[in-house]
N, C-alpha and C. Protein backbone atom coordinates (compact mmCIF):
# COMPACT_ATOMS: atom_id res chain seq x y z
N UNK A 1 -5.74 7.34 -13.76
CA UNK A 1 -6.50 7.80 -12.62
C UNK A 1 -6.94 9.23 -12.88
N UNK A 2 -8.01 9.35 -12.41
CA UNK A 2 -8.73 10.68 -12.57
C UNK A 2 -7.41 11.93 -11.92
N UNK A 3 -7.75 13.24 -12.17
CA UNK A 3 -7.74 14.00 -11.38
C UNK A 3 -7.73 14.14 -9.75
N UNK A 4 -9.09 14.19 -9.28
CA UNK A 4 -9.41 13.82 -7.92
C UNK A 4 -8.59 12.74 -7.48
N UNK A 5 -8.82 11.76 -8.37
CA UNK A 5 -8.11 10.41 -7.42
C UNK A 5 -6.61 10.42 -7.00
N UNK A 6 -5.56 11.09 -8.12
CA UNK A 6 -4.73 11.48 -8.16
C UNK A 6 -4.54 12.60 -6.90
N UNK A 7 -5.21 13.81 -6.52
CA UNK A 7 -5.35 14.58 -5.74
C UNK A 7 -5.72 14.01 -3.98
N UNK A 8 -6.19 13.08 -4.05
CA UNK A 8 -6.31 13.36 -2.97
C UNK A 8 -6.30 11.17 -2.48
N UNK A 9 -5.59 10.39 -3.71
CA UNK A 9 -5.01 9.16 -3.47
C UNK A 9 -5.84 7.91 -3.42
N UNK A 10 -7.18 8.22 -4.23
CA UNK A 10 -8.43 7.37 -4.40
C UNK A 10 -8.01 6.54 -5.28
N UNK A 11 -6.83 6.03 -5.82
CA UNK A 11 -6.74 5.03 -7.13
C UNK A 11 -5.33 4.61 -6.74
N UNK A 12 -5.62 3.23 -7.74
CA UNK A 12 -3.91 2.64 -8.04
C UNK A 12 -3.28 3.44 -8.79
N UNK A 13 -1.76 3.51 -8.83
CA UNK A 13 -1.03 4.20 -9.55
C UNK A 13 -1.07 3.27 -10.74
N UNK A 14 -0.55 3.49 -12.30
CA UNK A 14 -0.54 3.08 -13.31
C UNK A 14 0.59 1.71 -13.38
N UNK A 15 0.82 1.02 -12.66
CA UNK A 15 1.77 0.21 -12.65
C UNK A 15 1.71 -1.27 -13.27
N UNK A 16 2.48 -2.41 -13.38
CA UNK A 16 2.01 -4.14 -12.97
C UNK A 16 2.28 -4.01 -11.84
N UNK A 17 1.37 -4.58 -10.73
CA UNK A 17 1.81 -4.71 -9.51
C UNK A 17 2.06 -6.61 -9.51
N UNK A 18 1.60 -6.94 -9.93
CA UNK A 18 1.77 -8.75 -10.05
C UNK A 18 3.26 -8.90 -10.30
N UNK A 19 4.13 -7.88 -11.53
CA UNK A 19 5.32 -8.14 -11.77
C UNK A 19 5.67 -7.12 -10.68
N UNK A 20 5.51 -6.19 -9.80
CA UNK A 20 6.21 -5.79 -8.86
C UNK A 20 6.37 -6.81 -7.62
N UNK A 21 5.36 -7.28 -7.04
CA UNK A 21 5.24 -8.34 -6.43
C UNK A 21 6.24 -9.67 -6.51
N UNK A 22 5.56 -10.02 -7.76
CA UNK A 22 7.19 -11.39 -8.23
C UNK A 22 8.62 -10.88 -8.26
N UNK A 23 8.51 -9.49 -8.13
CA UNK A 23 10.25 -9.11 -8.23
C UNK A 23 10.55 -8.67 -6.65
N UNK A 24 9.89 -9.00 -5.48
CA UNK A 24 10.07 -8.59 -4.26
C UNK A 24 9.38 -7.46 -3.70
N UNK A 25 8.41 -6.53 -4.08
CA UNK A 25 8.09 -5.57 -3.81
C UNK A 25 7.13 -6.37 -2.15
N UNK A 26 7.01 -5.32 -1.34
CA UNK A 26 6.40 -5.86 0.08
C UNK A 26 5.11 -5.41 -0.12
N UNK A 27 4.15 -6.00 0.09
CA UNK A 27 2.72 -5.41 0.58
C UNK A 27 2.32 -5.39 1.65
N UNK A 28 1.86 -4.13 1.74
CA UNK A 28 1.40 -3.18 3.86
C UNK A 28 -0.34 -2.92 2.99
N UNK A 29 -0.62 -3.15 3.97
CA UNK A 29 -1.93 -3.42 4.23
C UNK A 29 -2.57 -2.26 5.39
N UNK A 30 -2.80 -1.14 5.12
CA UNK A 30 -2.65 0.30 6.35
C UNK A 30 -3.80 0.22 7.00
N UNK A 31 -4.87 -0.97 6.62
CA UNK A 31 -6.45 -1.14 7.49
C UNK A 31 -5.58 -1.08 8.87
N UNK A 32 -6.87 -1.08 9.90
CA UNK A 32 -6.94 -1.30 11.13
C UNK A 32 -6.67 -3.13 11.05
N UNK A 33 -6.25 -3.34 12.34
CA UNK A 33 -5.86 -4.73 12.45
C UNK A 33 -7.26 -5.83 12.32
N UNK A 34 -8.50 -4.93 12.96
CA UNK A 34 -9.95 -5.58 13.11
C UNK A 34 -10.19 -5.94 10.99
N UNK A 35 -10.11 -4.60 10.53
CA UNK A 35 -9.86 -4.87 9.12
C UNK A 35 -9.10 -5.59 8.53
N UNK A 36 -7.92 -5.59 8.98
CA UNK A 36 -6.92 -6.71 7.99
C UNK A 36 -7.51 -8.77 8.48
N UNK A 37 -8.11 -8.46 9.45
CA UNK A 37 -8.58 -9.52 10.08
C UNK A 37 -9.88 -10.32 9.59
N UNK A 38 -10.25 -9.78 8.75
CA UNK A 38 -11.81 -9.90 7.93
C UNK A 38 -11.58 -10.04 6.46
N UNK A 39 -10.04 -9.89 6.25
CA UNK A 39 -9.61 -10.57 4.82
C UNK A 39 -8.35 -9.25 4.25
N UNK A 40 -7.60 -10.19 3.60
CA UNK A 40 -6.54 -9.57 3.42
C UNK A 40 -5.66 -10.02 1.98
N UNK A 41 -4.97 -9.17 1.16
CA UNK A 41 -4.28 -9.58 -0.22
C UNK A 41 -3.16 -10.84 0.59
N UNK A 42 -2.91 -12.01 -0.07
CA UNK A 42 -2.10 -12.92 0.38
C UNK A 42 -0.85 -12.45 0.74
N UNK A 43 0.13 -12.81 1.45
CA UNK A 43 1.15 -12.17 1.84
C UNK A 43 1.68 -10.60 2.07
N UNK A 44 0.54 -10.34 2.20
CA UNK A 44 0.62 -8.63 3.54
C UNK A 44 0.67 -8.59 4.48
N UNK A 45 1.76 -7.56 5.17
CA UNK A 45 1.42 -7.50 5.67
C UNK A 45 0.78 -6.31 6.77
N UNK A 46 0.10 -6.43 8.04
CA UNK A 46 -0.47 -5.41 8.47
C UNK A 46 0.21 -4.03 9.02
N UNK A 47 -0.15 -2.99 8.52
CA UNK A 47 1.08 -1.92 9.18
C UNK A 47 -0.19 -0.69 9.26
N UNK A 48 -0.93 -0.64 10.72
CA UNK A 48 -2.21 0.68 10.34
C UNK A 48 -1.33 1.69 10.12
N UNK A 49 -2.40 2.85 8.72
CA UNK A 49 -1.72 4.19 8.58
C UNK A 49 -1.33 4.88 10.44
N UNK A 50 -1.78 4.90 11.24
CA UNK A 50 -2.02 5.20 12.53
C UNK A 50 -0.61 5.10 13.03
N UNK A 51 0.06 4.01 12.81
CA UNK A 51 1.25 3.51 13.83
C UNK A 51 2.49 3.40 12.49
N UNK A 52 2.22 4.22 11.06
CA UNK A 52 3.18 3.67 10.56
C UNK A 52 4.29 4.49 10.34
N UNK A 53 3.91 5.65 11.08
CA UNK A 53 5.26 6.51 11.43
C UNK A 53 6.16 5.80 12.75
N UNK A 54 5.63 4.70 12.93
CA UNK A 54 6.07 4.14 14.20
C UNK A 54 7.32 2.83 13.75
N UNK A 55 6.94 2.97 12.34
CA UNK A 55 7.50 1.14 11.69
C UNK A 55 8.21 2.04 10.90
N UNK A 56 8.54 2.89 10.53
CA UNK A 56 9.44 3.08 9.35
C UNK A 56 11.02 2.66 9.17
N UNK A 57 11.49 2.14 10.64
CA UNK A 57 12.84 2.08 9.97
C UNK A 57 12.42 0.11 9.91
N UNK A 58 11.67 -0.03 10.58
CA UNK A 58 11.15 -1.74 10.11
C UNK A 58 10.83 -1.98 8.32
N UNK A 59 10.36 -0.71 8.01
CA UNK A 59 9.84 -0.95 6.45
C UNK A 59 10.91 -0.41 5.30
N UNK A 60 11.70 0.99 6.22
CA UNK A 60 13.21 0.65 5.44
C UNK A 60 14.25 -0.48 5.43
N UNK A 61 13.69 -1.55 6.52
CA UNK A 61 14.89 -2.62 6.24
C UNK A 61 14.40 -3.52 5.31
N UNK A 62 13.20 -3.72 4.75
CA UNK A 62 12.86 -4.67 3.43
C UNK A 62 14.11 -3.87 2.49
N UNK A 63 13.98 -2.91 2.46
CA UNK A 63 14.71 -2.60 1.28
C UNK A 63 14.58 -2.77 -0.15
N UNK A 64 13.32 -2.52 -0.33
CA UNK A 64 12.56 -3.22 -0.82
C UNK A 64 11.07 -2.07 -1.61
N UNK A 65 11.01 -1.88 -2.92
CA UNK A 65 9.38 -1.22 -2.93
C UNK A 65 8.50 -1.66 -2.08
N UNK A 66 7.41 -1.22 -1.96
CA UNK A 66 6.60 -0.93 -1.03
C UNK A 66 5.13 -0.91 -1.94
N UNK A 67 3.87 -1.33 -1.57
CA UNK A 67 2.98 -1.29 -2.12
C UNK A 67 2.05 -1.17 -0.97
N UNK A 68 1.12 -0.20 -0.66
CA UNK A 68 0.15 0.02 0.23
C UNK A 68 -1.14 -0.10 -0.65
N UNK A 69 -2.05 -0.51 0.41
CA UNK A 69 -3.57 -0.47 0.08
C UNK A 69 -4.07 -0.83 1.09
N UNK A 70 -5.58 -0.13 1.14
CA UNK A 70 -6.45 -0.21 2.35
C UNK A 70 -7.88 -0.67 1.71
N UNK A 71 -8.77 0.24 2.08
CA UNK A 71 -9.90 -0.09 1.68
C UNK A 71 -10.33 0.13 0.80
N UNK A 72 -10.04 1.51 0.57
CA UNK A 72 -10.77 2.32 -0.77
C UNK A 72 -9.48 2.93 -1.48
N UNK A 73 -8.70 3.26 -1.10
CA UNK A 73 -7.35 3.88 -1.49
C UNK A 73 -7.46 5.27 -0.67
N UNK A 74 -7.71 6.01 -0.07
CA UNK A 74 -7.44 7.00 0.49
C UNK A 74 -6.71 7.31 1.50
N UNK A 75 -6.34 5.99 2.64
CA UNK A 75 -5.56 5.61 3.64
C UNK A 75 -4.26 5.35 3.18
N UNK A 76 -4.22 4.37 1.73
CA UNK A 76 -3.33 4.01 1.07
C UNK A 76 -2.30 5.66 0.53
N UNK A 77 -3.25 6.80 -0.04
CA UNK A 77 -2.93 7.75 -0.62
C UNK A 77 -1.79 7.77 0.30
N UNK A 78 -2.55 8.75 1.73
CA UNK A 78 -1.98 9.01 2.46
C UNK A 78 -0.41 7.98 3.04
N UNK A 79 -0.29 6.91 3.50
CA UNK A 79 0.63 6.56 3.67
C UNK A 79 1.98 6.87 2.49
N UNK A 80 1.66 6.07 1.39
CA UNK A 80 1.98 6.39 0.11
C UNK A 80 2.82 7.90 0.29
N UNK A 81 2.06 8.74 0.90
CA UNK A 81 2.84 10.29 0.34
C UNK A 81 4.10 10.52 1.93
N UNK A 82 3.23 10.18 2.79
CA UNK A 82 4.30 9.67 3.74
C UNK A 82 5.46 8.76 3.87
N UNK A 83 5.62 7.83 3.07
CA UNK A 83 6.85 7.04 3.37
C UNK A 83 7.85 7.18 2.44
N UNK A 84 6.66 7.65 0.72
CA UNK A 84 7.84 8.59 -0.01
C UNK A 84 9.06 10.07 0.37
N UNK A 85 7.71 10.63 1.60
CA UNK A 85 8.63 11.89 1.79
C UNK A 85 9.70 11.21 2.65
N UNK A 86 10.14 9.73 3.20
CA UNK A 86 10.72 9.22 4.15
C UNK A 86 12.18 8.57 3.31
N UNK A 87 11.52 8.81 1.61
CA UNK A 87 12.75 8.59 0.56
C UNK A 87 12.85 6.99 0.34
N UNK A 88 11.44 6.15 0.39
CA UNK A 88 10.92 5.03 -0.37
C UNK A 88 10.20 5.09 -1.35
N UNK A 89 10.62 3.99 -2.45
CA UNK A 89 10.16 3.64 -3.21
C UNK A 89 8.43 3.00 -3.22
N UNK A 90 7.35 3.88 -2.85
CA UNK A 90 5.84 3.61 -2.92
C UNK A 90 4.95 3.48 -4.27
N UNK A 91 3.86 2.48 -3.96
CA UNK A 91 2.94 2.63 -4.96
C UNK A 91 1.73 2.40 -4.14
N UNK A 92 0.24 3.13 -4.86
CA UNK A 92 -0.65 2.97 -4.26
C UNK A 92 -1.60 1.75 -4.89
N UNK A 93 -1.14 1.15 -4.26
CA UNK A 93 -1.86 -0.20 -4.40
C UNK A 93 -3.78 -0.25 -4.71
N UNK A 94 -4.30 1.25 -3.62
CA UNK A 94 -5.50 1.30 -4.02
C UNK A 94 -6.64 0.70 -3.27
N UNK A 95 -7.56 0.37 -3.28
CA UNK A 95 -8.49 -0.86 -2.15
C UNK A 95 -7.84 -2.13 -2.50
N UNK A 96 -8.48 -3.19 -1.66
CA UNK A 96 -7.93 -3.85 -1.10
C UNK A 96 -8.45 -5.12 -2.05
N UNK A 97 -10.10 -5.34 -2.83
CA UNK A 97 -10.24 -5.74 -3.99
C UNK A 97 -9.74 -5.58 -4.77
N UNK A 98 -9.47 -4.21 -5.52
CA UNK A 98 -8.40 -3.55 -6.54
C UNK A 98 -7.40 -4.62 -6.49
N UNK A 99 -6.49 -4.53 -5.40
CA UNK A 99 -4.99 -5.11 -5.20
C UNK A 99 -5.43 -6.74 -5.44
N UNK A 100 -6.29 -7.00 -4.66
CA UNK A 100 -6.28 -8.86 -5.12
C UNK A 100 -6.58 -8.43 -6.41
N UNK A 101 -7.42 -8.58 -7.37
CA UNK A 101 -7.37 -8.50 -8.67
C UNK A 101 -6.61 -8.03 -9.56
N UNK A 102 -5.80 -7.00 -9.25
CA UNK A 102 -4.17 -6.75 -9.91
C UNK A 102 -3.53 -7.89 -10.17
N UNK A 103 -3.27 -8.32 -8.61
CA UNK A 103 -2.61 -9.53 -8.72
C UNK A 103 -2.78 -10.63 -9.27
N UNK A 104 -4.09 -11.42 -9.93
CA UNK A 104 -4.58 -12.61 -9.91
C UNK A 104 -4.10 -12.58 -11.38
């Protein structure tokens, strides 16, 4: 990932997310609900950046990595730097095409 993207959370992190996925990792999906509603990576689920200081001890009980993505990755950034400072294991999953095609 670039610079910028890195800076300010426009990209996937360097990971497999397909083998994070098959090993249990959860996918949050930080669109608005109208967004997650118009198509979504298979088994995500919806958590808006908006309300997800509201779910955190719901997303510490996966117990579990964590993989966010939104639209473009910038929503994603942001959550991402939030639930790490909350002392989870995050990755930025990135937009929301990105993430289906990781996976496939």
């Amino acid at each position: 990932m670039s610079f910028f993207g890195r800076m300010f959370g426009g990209g996937m992190d360097d990971v497999n997310y397909k083998e994070l996925v098959q090993n249990g990792a959860v996918l949050i999906d930080v669109r608005t609900p109208d967004e997650f509603g118009q198509g979504h990576v298979e088994n995500a689920i919806n958590i808006p950046l908006q309300v997800i200081g509201n779910e955190i001890e719901k997303i510490k009980a996966f117990n579990k990595p964590v993989i966010v993505y939104c639209l473009s990755g910038g929503r994603a950034g942001s959550a991402k730097s939030f639930l790490e400072g909350q002392g989870l294991e995050v990755y930025n999953g990135g937009g929301v095409q990105a993430m289906a095609a990781a996976l496939n």
